[in-house]
Protein backbone atom coordinates (compact mmCIF):
# COMPACT_ATOMS: atom_id res chain seq x y z
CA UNK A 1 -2.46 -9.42 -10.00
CA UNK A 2 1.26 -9.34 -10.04
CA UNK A 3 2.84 -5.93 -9.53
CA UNK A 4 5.94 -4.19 -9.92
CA UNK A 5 7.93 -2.82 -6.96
CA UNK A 6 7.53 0.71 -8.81
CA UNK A 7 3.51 0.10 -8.84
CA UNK A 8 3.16 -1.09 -5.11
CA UNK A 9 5.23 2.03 -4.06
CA UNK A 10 2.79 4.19 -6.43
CA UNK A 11 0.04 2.29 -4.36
CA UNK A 12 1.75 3.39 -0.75
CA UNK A 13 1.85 6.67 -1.90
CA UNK A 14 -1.41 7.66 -3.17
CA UNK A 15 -2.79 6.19 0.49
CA UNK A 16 -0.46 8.18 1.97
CA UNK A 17 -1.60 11.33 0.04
CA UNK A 18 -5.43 10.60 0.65
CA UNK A 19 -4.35 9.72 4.62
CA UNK A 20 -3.26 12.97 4.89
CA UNK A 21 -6.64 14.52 4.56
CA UNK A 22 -7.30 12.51 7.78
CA UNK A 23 -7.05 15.14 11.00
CA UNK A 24 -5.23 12.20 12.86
CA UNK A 25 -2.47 10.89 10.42
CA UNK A 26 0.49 10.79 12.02
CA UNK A 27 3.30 9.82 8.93
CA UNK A 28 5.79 9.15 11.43
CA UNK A 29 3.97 7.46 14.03
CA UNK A 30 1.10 5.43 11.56
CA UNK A 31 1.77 2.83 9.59
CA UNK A 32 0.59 1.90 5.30
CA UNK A 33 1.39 -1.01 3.94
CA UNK A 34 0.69 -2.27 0.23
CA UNK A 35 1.70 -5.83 -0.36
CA UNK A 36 1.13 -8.05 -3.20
CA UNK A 37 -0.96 -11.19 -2.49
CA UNK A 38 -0.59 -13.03 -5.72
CA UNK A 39 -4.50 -12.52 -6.42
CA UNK A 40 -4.86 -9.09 -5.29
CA UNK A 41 -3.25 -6.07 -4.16
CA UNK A 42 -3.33 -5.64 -0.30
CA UNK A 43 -3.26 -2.05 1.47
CA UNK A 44 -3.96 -1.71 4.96
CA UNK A 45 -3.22 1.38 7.45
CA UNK A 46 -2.48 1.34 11.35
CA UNK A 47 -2.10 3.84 13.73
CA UNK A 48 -0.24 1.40 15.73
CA UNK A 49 2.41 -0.87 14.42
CA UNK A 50 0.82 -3.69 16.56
CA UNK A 51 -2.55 -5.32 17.06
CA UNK A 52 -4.87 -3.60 15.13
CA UNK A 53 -7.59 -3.68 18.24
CA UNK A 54 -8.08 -0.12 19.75
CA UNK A 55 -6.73 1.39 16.91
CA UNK A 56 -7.70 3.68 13.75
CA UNK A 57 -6.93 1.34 10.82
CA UNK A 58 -8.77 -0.95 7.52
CA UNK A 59 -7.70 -3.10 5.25
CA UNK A 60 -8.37 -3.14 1.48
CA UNK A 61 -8.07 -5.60 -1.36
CA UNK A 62 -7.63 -4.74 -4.87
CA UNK A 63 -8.14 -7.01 -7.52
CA UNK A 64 -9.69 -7.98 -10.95
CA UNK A 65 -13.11 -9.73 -11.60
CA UNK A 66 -15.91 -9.36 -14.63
CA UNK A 67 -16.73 -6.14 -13.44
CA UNK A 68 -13.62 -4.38 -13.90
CA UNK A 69 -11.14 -3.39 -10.86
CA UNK A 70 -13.07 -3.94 -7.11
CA UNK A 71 -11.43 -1.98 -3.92
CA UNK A 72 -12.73 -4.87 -1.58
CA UNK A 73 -12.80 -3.28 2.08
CA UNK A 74 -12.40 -6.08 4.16
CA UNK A 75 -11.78 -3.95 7.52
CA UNK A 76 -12.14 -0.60 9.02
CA UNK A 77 -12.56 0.67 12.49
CA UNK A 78 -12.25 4.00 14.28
CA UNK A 79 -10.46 4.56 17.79
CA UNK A 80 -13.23 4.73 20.13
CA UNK A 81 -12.41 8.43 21.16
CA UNK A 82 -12.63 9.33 17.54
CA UNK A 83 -16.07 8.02 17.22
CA UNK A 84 -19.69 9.99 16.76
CA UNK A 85 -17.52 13.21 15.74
CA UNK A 86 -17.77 12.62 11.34
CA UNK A 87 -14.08 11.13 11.97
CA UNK A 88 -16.02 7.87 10.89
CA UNK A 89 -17.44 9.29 7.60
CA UNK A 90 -13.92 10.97 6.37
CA UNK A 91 -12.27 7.74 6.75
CA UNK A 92 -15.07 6.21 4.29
CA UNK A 93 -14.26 8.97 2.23
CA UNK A 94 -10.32 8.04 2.20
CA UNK A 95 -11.24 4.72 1.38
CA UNK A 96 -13.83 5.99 -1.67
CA UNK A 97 -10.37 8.05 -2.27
CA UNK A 98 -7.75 5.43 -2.69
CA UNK A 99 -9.76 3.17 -5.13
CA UNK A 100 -10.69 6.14 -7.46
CA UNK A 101 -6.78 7.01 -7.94
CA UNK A 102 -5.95 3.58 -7.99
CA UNK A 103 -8.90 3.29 -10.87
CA UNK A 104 -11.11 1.11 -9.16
CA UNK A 105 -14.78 1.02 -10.23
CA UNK A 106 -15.95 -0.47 -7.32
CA UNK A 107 -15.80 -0.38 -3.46
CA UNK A 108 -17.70 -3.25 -1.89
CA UNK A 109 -17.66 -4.47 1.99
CA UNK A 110 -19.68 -6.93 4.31
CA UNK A 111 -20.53 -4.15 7.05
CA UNK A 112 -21.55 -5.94 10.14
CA UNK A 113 -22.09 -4.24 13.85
CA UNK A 114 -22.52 -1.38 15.19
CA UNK A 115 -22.11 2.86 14.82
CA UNK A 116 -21.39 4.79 17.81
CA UNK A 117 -24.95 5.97 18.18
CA UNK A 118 -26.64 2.54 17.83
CA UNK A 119 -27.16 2.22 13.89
CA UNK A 120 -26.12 -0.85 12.32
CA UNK A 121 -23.10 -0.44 10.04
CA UNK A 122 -25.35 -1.74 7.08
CA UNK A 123 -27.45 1.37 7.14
CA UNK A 124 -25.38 3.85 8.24
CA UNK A 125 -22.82 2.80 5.20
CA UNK A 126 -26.05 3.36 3.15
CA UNK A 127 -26.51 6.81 4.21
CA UNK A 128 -22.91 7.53 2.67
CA UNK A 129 -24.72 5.87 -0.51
CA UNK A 130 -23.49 2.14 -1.17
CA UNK A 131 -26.30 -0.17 -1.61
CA UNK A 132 -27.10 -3.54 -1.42
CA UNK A 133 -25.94 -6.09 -3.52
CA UNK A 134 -26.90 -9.18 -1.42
CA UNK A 135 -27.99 -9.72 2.44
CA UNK A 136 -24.59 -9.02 3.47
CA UNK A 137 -22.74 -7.29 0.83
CA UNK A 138 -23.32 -3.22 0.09
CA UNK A 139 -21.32 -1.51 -3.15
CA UNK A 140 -20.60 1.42 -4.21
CA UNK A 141 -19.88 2.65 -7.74
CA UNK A 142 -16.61 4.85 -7.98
């Protein structure tokens, strides 16, 4: 997936645009990145420009398979203070967001852990209506 400058600066900006629905989004102080990997299309948000740990952020791939364009979300996480408040749920709904404009199909994730109030991330990601695909894999059509 090999993209031009003008397409991964079209990519920055319609995270930016659905980050702004975010209470917390802080343009000056948060960071987006887009970056093509070769195979896919990497976006990822901060609200630190360090180590992601103790901070609002996730990570997506985009890329190409069989099944059309997949939004692959490989990491999210929600500063502690932020958590058990729906914070959790809009930020899932950013995600949802950003693969729709980008014209993804597809969101799919390995959830693993735990929710604020004790659910595991499986189920509670199920509530928000992905569904399994395999033991550790949950989808959800865009």
């Amino acid at each position: 997936m090999i993209l031009s400058i003008e397409e991964i600066n079209r990519t920055r900006d319609v995270a930016r645009r659905n980050l702004k629905q975010f209470d917390f989004f802080d343009e000056k102080q948060h960071r987006i990145r887009a970056e093509n990997m070769g195979t896919f299309l990497s976006v990822d948000y901060r609200t630190s420009q360090g180590n992601p740990i103790g901070t609002t952020h996730f990570d997506l791939n985009i890329y190409n398979d069989s099944n059309g364009k997949i939004c692959y979300l490989a990491e999210i996480e929600l500063l502690e203070l932020l958590r058990g408040k729906g914070h959790g749920k809009k930020l899932y709904e950013i995600v949802e967001n950003i693969g729709r404009d980008l014209e993804c199909n597809f969101v799919t994730m390995h959830p693993s852990g735990w929710t604020f109030d004790g659910k595991r991330r499986r189920d509670y990601v199920k509530s928000l209506g992905y569904y399994s695909i395999n033991e550790s894999e949950v989808g959800k059509l865009l």
